[in-house]
C-alpha atoms as a PDB file:
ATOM      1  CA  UNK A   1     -69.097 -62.195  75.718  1.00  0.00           C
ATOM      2  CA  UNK A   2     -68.022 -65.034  73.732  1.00  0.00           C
ATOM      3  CA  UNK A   3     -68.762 -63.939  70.426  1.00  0.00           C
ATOM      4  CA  UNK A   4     -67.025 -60.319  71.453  1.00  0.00           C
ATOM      5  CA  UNK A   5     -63.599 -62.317  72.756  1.00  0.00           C
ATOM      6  CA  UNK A   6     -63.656 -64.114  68.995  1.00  0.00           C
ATOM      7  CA  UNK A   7     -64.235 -61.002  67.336  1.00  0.00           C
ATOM      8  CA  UNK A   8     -61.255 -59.772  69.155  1.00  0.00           C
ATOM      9  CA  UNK A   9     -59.315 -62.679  68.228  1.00  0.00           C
ATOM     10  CA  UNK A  10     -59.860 -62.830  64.770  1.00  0.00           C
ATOM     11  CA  UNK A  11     -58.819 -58.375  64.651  1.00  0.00           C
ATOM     12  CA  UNK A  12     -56.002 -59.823  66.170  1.00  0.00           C
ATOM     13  CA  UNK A  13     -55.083 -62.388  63.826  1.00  0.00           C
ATOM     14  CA  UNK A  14     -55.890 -60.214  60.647  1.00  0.00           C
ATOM     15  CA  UNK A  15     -53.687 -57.027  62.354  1.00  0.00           C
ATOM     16  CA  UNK A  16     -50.549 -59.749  62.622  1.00  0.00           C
ATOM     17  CA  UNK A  17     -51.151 -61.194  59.195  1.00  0.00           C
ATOM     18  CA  UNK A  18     -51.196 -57.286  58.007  1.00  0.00           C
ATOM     19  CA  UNK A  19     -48.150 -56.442  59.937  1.00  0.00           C
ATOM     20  CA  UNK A  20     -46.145 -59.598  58.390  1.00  0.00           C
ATOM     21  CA  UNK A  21     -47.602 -58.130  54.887  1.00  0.00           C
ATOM     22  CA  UNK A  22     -46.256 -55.395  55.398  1.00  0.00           C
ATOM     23  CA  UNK A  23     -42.953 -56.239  56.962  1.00  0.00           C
ATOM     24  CA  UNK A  24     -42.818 -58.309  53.375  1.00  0.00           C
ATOM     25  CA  UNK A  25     -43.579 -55.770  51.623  1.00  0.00           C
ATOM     26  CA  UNK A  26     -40.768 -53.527  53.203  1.00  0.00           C
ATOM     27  CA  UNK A  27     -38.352 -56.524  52.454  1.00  0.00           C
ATOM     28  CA  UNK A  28     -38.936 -56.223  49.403  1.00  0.00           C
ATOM     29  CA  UNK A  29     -38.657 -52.964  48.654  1.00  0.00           C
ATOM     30  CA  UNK A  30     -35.326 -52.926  50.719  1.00  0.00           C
ATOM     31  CA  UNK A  31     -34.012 -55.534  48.296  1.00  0.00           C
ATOM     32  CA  UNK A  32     -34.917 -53.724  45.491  1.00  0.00           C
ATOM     33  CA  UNK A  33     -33.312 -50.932  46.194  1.00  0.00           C
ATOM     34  CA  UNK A  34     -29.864 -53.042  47.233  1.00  0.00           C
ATOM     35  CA  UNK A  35     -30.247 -56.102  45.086  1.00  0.00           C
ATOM     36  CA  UNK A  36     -32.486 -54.679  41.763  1.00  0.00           C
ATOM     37  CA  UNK A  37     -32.402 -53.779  38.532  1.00  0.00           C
ATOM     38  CA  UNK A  38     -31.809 -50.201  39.365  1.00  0.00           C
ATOM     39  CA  UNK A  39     -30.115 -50.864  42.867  1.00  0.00           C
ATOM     40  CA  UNK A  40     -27.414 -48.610  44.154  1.00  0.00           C
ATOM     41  CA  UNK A  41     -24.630 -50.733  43.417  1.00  0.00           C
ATOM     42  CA  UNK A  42     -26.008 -50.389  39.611  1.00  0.00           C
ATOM     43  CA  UNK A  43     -26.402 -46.565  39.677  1.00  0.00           C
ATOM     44  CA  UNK A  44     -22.757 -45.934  40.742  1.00  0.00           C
ATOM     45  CA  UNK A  45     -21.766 -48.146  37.951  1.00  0.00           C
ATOM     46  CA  UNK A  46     -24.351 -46.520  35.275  1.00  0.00           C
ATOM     47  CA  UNK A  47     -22.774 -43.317  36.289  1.00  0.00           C
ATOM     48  CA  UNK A  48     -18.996 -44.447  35.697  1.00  0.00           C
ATOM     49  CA  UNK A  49     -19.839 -45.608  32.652  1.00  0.00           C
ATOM     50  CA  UNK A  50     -21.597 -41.992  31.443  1.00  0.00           C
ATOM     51  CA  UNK A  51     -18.404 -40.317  33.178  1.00  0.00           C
ATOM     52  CA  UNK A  52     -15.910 -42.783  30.665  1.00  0.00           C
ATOM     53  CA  UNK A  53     -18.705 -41.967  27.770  1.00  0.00           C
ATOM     54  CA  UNK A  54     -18.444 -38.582  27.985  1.00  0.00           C
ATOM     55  CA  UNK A  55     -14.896 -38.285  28.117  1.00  0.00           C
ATOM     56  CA  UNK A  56     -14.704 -40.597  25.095  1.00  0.00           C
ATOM     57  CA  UNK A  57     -16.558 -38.005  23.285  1.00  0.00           C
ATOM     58  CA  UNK A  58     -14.967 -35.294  24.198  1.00  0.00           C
ATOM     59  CA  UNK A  59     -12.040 -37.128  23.158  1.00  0.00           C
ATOM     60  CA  UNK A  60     -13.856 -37.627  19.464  1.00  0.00           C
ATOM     61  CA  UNK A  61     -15.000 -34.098  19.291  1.00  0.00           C
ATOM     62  CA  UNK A  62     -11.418 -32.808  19.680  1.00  0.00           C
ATOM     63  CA  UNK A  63     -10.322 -35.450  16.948  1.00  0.00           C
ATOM     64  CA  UNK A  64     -13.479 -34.566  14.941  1.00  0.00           C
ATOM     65  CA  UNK A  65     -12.188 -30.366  14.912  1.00  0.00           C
ATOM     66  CA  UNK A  66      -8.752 -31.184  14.159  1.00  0.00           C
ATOM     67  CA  UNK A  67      -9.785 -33.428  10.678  1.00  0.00           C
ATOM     68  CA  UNK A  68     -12.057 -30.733  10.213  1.00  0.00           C
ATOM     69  CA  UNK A  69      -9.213 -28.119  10.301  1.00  0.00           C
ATOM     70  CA  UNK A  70      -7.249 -30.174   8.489  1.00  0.00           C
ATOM     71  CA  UNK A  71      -9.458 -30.784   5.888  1.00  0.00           C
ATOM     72  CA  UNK A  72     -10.244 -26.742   5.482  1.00  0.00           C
ATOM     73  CA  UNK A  73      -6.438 -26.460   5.010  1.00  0.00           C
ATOM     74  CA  UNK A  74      -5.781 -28.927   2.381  1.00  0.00           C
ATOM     75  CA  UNK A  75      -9.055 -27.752   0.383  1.00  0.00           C
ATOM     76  CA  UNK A  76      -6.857 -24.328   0.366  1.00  0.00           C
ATOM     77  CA  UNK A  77      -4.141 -23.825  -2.836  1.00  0.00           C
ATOM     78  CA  UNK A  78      -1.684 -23.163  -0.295  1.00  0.00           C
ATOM     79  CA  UNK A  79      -1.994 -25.835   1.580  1.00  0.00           C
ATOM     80  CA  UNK A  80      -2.345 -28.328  -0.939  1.00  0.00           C
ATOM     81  CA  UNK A  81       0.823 -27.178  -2.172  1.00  0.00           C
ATOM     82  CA  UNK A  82       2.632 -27.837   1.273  1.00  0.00           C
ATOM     83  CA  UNK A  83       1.356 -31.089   1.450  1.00  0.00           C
ATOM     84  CA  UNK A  84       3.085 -31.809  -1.701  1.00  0.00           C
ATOM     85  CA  UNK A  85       6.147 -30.113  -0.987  1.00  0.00           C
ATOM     86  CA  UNK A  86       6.543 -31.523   2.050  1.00  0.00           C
ATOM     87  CA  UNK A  87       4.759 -35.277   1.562  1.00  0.00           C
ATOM     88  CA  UNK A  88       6.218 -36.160  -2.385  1.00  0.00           C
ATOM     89  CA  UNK A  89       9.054 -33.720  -2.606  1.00  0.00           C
ATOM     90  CA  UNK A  90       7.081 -31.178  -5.519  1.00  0.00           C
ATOM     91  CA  UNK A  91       9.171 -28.143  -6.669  1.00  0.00           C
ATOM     92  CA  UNK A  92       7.896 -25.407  -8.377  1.00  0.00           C
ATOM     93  CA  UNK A  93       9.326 -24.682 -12.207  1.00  0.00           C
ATOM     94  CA  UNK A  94      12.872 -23.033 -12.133  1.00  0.00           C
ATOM     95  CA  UNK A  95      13.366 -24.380  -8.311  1.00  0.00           C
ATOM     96  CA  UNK A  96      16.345 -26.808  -7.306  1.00  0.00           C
ATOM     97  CA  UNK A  97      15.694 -29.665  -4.784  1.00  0.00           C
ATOM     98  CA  UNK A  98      17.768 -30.786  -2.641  1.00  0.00           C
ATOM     99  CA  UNK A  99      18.060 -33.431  -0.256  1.00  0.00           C
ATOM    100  CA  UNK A 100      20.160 -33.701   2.851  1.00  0.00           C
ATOM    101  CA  UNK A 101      21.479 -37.143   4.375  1.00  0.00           C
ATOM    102  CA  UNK A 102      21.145 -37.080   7.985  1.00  0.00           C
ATOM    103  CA  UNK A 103      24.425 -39.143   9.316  1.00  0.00           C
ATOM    104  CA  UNK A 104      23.524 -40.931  12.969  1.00  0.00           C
ATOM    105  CA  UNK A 105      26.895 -40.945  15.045  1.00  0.00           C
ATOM    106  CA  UNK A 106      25.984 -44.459  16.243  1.00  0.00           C
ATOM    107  CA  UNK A 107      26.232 -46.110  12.728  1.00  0.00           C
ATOM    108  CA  UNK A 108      29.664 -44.750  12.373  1.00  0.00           C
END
């Protein structure tokens, strides 16, 4: 009877020191997933920073189609001729130029 009460004992002991094993292990796992490397707190801050990414890239692709545009333009004779016209004042032979003063009322 003796030996079967120490047998009991010792189950007992080894079923608490597996139920405080686990109970560690759960801690840990619970801190992981508040405290770790790829916590929650980290996620919603990974995905802010793909949301700001993705608008800054949207933002470059709609500068990136606009140079492109404007560089299909001004590899065209007509445009190239605009941009001088407009940018360094060209003329074409037998044109006149002129140039207008624009008078502010407040300098008067």
């Amino acid at each position: 009877m003796r030996n079967k009460d120490r047998a009991l004992d010792i189950l007992g002991f080894f079923k608490i020191i597996f139920f405080v094993l686990l109970l560690l292990l759960l801690f840990m796992m619970i801190s992981k997933i508040f405290l770790g490397e790829f916590s929650i707190s980290k996620l919603s801050e990974v995905k802010e920073e793909q949301i700001r990414i993705e608008q800054d890239i949207s933002v470059l692709k709609k500068s990136n189609e606009e140079m492109m545009n404007e560089k299909n333009i001004l590899n065209s004779d007509e445009g190239l001729e605009g941009l001088a016209r407009s940018e360094l004042g060209l003329i074409k032979e037998g044109e006149t130029f002129y140039q207008f003063e624009v008078n502010n009322p407040s300098e008067n």
